[in-house]
PDB file of N, CA and C in Angstrom:
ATOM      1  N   UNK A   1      80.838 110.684  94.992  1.00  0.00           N
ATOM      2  CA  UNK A   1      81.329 111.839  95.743  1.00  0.00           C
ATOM      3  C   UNK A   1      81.469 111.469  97.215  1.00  0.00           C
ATOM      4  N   UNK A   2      82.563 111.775  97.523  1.00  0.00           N
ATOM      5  CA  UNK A   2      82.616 111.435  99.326  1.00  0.00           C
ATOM      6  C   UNK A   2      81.400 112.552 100.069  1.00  0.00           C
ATOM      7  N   UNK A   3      81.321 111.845 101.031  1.00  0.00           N
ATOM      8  CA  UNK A   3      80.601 112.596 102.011  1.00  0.00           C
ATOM      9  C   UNK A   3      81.205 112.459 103.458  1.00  0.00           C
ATOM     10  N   UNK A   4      81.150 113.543 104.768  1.00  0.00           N
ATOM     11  CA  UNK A   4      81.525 113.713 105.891  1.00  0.00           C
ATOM     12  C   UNK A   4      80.556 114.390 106.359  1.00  0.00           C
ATOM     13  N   UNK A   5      80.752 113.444 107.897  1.00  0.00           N
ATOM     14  CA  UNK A   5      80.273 114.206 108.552  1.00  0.00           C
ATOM     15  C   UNK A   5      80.513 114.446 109.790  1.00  0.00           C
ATOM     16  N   UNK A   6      79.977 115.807 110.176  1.00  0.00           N
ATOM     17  CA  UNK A   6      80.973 116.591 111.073  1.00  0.00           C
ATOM     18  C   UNK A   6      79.756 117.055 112.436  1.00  0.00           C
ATOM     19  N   UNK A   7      80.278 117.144 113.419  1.00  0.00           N
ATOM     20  CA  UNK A   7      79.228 117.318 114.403  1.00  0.00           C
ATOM     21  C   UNK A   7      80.858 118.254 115.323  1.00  0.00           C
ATOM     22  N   UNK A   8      80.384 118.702 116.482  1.00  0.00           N
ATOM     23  CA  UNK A   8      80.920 119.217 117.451  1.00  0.00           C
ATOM     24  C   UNK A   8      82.386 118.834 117.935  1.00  0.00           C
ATOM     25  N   UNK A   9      81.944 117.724 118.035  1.00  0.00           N
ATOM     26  CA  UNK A   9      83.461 116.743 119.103  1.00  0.00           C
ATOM     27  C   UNK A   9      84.919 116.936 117.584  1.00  0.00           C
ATOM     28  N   UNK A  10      84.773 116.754 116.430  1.00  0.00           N
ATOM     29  CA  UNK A  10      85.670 116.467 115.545  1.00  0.00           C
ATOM     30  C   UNK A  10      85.965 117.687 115.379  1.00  0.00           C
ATOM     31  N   UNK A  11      84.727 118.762 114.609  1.00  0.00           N
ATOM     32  CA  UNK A  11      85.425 120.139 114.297  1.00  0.00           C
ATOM     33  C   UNK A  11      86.045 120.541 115.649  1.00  0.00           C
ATOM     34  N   UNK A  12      85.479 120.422 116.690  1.00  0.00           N
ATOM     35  CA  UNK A  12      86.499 120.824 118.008  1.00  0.00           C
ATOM     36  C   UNK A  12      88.028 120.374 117.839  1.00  0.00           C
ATOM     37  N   UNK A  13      87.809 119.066 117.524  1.00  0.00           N
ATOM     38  CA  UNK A  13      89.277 118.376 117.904  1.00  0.00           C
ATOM     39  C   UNK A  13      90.361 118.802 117.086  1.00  0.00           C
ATOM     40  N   UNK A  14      89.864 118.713 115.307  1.00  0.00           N
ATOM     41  CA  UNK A  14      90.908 119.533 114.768  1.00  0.00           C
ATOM     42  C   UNK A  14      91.085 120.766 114.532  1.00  0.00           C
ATOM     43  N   UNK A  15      89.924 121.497 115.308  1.00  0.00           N
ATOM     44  CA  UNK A  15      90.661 122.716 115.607  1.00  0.00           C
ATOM     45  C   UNK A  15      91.545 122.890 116.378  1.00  0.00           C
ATOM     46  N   UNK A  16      91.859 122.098 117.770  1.00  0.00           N
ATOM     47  CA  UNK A  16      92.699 122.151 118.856  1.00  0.00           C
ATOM     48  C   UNK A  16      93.974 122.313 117.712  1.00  0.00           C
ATOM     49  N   UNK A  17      94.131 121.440 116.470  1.00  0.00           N
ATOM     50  CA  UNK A  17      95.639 121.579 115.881  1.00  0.00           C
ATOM     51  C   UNK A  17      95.512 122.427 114.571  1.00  0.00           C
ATOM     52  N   UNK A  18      94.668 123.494 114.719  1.00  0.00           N
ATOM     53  CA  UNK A  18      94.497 124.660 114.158  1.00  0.00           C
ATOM     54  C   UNK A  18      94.220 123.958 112.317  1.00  0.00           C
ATOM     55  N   UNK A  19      93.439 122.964 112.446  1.00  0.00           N
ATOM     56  CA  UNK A  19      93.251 122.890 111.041  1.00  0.00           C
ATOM     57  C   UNK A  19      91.710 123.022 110.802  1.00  0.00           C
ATOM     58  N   UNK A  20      91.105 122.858 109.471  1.00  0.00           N
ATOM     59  CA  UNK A  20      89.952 123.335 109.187  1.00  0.00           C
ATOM     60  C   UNK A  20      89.228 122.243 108.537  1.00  0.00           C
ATOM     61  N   UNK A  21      87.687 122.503 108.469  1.00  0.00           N
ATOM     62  CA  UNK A  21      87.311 121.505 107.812  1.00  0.00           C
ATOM     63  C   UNK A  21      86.968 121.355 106.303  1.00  0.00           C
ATOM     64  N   UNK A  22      87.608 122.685 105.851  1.00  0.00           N
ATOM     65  CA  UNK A  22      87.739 122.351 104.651  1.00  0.00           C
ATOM     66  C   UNK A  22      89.162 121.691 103.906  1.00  0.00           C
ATOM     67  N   UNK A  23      90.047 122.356 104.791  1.00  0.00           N
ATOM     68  CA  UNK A  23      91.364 121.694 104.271  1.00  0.00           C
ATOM     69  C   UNK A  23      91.472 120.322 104.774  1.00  0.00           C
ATOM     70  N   UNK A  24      90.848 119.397 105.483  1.00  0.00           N
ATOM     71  CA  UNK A  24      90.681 118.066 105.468  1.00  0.00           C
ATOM     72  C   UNK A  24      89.995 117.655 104.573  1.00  0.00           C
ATOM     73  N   UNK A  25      89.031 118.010 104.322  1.00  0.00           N
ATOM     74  CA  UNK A  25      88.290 117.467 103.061  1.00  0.00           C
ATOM     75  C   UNK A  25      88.811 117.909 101.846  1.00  0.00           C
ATOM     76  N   UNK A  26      89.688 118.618 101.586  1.00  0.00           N
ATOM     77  CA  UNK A  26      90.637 118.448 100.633  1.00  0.00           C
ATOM     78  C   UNK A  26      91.778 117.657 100.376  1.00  0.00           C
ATOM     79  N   UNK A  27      92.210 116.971 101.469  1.00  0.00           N
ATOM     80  CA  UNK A  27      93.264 116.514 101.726  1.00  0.00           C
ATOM     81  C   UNK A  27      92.440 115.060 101.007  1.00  0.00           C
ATOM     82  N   UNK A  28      92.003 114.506 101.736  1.00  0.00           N
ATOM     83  CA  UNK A  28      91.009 113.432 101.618  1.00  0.00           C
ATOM     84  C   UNK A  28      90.588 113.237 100.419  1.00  0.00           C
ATOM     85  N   UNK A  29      89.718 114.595  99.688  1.00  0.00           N
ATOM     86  CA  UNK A  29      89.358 114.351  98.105  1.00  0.00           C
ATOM     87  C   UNK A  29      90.513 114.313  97.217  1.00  0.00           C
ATOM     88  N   UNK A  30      91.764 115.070  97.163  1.00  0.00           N
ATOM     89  CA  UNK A  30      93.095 115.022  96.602  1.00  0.00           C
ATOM     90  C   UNK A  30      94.096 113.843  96.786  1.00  0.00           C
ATOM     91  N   UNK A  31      93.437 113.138  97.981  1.00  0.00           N
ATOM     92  CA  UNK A  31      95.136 112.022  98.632  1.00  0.00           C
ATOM     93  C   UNK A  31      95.152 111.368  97.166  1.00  0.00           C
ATOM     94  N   UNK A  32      96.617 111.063  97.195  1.00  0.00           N
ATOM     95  CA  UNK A  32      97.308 110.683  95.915  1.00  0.00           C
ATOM     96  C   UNK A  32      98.021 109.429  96.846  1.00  0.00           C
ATOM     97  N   UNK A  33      98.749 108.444  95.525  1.00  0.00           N
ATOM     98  CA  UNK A  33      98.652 107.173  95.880  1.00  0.00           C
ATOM     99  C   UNK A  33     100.403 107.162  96.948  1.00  0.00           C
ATOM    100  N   UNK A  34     100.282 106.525  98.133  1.00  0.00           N
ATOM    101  CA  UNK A  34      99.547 105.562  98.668  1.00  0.00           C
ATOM    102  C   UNK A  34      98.398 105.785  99.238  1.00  0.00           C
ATOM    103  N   UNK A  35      98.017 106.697  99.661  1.00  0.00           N
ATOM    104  CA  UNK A  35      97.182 107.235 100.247  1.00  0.00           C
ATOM    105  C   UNK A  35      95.723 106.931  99.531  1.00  0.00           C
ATOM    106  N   UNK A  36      94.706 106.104 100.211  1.00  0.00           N
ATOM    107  CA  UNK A  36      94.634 106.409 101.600  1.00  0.00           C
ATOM    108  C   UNK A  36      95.277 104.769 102.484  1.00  0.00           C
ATOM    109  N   UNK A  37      95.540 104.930 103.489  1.00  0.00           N
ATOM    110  CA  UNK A  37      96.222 103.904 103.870  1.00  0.00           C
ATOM    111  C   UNK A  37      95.241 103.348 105.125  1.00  0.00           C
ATOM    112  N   UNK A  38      95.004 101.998 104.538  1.00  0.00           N
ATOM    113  CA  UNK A  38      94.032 101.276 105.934  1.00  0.00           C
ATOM    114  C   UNK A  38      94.663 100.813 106.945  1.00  0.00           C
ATOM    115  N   UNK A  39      94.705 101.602 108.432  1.00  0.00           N
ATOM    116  CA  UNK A  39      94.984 101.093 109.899  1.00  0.00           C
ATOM    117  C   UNK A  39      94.488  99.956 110.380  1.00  0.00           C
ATOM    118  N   UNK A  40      94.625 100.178 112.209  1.00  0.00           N
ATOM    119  CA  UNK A  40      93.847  99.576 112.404  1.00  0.00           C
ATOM    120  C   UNK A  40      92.827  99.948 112.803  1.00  0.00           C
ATOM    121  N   UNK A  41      91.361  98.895 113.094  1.00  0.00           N
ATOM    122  CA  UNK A  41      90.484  98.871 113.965  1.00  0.00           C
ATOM    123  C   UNK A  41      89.326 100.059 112.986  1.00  0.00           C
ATOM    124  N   UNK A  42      89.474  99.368 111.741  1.00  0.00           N
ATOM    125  CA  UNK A  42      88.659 100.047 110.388  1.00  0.00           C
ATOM    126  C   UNK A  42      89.049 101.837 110.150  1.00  0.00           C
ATOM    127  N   UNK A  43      90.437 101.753 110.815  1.00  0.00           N
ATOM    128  CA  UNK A  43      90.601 103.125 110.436  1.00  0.00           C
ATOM    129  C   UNK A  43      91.535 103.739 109.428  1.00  0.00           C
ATOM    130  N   UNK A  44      91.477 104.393 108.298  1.00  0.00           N
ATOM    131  CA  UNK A  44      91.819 104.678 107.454  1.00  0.00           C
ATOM    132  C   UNK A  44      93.078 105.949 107.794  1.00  0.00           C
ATOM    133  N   UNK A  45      94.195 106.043 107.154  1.00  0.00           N
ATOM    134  CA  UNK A  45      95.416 107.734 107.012  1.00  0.00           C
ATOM    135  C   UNK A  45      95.646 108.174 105.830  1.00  0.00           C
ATOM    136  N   UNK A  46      95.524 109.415 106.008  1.00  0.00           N
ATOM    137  CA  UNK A  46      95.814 110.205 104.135  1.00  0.00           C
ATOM    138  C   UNK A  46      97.341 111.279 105.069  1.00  0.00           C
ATOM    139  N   UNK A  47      97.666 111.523 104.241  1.00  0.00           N
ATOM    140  CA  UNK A  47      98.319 112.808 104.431  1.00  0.00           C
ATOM    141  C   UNK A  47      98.408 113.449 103.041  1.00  0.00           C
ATOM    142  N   UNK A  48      98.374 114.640 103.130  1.00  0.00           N
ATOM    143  CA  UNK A  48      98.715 115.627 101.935  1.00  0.00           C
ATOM    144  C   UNK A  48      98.985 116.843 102.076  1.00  0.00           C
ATOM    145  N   UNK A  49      99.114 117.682 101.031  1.00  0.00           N
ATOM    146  CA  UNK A  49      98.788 119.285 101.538  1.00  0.00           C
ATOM    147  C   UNK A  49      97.873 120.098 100.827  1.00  0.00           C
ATOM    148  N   UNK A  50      97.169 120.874 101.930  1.00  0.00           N
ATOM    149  CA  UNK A  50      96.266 121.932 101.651  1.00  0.00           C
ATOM    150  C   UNK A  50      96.469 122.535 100.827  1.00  0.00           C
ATOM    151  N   UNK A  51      95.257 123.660 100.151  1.00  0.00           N
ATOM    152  CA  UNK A  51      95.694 124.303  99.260  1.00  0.00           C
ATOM    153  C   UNK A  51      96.459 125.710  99.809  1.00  0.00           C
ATOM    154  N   UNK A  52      96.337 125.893 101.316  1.00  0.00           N
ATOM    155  CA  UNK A  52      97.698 127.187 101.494  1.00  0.00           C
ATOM    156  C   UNK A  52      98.522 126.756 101.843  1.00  0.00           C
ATOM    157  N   UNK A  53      99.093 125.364 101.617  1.00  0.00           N
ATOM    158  CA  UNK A  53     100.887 124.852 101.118  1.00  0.00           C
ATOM    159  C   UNK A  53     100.681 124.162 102.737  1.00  0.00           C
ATOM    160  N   UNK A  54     100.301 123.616 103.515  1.00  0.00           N
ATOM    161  CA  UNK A  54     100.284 123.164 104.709  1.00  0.00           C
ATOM    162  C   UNK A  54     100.133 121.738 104.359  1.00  0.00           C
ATOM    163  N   UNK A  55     101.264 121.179 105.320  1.00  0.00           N
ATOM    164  CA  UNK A  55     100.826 119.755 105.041  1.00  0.00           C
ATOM    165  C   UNK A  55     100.373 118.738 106.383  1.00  0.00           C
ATOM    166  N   UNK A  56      99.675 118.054 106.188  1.00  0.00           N
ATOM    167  CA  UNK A  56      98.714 117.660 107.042  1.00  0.00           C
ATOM    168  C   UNK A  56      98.075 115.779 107.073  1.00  0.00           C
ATOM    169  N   UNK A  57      98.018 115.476 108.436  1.00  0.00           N
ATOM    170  CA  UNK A  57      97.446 114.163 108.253  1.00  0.00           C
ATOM    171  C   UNK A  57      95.942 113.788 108.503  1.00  0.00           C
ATOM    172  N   UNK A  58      95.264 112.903 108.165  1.00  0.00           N
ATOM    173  CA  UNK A  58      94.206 112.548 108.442  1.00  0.00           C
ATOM    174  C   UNK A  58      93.362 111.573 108.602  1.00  0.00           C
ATOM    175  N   UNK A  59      93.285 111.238 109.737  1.00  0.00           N
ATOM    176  CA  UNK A  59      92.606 109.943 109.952  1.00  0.00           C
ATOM    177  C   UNK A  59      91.055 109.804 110.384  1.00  0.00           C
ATOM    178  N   UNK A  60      90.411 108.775 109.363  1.00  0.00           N
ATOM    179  CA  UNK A  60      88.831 108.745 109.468  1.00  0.00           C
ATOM    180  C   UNK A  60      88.373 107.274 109.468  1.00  0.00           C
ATOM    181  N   UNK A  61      87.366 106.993 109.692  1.00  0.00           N
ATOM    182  CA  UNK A  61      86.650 105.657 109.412  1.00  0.00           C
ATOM    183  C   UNK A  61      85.761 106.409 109.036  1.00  0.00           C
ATOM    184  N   UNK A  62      85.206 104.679 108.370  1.00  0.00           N
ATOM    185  CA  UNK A  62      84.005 105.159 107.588  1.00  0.00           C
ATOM    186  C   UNK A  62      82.414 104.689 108.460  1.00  0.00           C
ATOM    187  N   UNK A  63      81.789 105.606 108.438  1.00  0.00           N
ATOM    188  CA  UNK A  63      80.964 105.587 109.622  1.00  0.00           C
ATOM    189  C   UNK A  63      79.865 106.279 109.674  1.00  0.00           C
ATOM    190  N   UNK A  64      78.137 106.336 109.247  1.00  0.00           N
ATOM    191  CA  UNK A  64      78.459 104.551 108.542  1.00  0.00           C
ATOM    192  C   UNK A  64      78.608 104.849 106.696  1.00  0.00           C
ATOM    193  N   UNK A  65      78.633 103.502 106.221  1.00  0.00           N
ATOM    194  CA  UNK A  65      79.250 103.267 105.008  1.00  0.00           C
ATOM    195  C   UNK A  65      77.766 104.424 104.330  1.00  0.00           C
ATOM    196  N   UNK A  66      78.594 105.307 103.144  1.00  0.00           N
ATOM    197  CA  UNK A  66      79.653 105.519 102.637  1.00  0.00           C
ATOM    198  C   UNK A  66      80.241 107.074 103.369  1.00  0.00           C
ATOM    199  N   UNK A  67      79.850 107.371 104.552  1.00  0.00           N
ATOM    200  CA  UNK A  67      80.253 108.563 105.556  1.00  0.00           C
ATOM    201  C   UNK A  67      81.500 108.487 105.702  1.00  0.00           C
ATOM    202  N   UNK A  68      82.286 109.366 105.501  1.00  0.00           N
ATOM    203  CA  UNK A  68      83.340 109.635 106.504  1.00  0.00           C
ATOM    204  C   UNK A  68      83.198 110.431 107.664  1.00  0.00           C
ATOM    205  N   UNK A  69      83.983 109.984 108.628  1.00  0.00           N
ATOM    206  CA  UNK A  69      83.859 110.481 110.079  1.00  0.00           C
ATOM    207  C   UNK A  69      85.549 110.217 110.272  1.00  0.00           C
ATOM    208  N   UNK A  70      85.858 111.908 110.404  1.00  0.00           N
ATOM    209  CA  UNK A  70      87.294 111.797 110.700  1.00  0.00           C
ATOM    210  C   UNK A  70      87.222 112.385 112.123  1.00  0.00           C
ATOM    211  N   UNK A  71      88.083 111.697 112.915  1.00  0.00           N
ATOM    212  CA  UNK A  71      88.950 111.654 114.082  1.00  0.00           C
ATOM    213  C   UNK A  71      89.648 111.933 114.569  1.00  0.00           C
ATOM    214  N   UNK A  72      90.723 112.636 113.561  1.00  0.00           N
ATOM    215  CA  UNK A  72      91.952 112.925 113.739  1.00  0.00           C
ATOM    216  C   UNK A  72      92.292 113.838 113.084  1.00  0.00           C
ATOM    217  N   UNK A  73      93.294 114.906 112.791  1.00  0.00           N
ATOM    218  CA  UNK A  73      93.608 115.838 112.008  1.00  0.00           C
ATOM    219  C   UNK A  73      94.795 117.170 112.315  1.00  0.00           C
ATOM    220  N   UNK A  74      96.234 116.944 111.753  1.00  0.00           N
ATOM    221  CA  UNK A  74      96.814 118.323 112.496  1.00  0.00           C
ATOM    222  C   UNK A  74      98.020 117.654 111.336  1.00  0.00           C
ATOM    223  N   UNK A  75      98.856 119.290 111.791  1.00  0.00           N
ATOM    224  CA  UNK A  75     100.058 118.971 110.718  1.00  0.00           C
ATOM    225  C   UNK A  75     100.834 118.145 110.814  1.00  0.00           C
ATOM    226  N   UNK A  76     101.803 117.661 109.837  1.00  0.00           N
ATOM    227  CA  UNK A  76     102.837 116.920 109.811  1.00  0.00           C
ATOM    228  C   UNK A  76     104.057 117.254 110.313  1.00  0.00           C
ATOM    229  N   UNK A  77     104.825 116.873 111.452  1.00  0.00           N
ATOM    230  CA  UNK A  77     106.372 117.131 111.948  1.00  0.00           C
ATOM    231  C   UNK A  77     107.093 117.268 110.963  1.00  0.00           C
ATOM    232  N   UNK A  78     108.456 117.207 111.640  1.00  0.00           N
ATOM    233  CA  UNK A  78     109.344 117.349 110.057  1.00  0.00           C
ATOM    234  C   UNK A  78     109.609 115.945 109.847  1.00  0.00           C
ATOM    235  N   UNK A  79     109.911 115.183 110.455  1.00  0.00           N
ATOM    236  CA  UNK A  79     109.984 113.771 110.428  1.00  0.00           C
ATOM    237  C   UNK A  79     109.191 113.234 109.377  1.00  0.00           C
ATOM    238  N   UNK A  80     107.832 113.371 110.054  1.00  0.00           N
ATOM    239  CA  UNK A  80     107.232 112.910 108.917  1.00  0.00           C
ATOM    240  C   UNK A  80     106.690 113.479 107.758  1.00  0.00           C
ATOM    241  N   UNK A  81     106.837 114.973 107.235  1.00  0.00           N
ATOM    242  CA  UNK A  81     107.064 115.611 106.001  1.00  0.00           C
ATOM    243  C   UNK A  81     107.963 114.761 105.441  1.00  0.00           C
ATOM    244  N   UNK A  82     109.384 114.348 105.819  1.00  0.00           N
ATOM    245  CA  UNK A  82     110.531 113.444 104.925  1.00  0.00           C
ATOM    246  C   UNK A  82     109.671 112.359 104.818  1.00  0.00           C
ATOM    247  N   UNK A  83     109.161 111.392 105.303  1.00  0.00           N
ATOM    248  CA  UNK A  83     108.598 110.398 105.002  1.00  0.00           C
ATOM    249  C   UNK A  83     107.498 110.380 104.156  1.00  0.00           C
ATOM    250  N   UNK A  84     106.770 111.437 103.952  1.00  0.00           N
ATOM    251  CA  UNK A  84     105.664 111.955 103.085  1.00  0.00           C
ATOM    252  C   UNK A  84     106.313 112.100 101.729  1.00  0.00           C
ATOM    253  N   UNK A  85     107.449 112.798 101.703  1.00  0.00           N
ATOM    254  CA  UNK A  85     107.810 113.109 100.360  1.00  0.00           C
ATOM    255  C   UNK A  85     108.463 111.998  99.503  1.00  0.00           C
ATOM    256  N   UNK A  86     108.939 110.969 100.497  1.00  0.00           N
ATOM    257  CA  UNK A  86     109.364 109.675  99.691  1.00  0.00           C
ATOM    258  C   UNK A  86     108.442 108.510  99.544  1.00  0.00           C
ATOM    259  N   UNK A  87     107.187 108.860 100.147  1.00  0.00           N
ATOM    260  CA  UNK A  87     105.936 108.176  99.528  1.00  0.00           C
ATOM    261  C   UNK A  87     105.760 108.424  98.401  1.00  0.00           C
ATOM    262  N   UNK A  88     105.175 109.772  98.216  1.00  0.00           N
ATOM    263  CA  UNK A  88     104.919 110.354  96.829  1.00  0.00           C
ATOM    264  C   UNK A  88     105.320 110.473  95.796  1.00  0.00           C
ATOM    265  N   UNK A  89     106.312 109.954  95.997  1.00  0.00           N
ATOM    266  CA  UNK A  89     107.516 110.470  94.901  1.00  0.00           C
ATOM    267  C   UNK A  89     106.783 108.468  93.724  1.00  0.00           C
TER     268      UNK A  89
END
């Protein structure tokens, strides 16, 4: 089972882009393949969509092993919605 964890600075941050911390951790437990995709500098990207139809990116390292500690979090442009959907496909 994944685990996260969440302190002040992160739930702050993706709230600034009005997302939640449950719909990241859905995103995350749901990412479908390619996803999840390893960056750089041990940092991991999912994108998917929530369960109220929102679609969304997310970037975490793992920190420490087997924690996730995400970093990052807000919706997808339209740009990259098109690029999302020809991943998945």
């Amino acid at each position: 089972m994944l685990e996260f964890r969440w302190n002040d600075a992160n739930r702050e941050h993706i709230g600034k882009h009005n997302v939640t911390v449950a719909e990241v951790e859905y995103v995350v437990r749901h990412a479908r393949r390619p996803y999840p995709q390893k960056r750089e500098n041990r940092k991991f990207y999912v994108a998917g969509q929530t369960p109220g139809g929102t679609y969304i990116q997310v970037v975490f390292v793992i920190d420490p092993p087997p924690m996730i500690y995400v970093i990052h979090a807000r919706p997808l442009e339209d740009n990259e919605m098109r690029v999302f959907r020809r991943r998945i496909r």
